[in-house]
Protein backbone atom coordinates (compact mmCIF):
# COMPACT_ATOMS: atom_id res chain seq x y z
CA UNK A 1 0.00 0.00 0.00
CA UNK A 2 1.16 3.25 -0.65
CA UNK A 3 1.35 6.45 1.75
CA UNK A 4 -1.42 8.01 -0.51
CA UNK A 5 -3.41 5.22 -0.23
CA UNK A 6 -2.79 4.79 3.73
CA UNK A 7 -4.06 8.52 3.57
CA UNK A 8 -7.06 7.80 2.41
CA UNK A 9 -7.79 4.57 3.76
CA UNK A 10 -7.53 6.27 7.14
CA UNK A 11 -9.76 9.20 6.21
CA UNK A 12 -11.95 7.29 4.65
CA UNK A 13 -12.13 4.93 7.54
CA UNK A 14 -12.64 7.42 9.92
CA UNK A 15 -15.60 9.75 8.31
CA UNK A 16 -17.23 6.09 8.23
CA UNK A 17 -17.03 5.39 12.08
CA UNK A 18 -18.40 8.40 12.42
CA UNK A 19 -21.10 8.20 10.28
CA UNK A 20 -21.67 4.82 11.59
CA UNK A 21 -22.20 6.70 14.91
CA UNK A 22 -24.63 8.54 14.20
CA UNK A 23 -22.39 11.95 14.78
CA UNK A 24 -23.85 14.76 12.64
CA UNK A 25 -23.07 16.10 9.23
CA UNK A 26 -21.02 18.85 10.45
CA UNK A 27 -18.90 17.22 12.87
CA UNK A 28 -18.14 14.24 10.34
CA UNK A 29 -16.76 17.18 7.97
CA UNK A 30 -15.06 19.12 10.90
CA UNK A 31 -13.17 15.94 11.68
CA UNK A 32 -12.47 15.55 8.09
CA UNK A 33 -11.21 19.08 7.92
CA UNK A 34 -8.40 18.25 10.68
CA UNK A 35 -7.44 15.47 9.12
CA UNK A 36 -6.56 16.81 5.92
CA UNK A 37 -5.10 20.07 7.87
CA UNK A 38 -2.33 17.23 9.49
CA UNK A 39 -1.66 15.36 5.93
CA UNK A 40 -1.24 19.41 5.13
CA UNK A 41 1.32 19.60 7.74
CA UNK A 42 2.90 16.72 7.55
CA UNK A 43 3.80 17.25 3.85
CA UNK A 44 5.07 20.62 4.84
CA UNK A 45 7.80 18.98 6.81
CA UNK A 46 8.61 16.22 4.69
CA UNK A 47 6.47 13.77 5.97
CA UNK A 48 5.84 11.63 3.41
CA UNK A 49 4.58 8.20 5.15
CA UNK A 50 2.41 8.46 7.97
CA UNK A 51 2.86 4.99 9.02
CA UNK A 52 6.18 6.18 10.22
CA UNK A 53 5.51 9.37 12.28
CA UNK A 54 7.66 9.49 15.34
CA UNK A 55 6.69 10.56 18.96
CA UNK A 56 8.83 13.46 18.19
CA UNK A 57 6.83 14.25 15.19
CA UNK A 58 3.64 14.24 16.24
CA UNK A 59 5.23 16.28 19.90
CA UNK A 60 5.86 18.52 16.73
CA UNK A 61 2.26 18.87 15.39
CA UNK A 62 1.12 19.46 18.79
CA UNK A 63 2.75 22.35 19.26
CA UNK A 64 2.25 23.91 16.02
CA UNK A 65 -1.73 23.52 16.93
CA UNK A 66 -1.05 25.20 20.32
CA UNK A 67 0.64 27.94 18.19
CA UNK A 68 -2.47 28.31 16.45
């Protein structure tokens, strides 16, 4: 499988639980939103497989958001 396809196997896989849920419209499309925001990031600094994001990387991301 590919990194692209990982991508959107997880996104994909995701917006379904949540539909499965029952969880609203809005909130299936918010969650999609910050999804696609991290793949945004993550390409910004190179990271090109997410099945191989360290602890330091995602310590990374979470600090960006807090910068938000």
């Amino acid at each position: 499988m590919t990194a692209e396809a990982a991508r959107e196997m997880g996104l994909h896989i995701v917006c379904e639980d949540l539909i499965a849920r029952r969880i609203g419209a809005s909130h299936v499309g918010q969650a999609r939103s910050v999804i696609m925001g991290y793949y945004r990031w993550a390409a910004a600094h190179k990271i090109a497989d997410l099945r191989q994001v360290t602890p330091a990387e995602l310590l990374a991301y979470r600090r960006w958001l807090s910068a938000l």
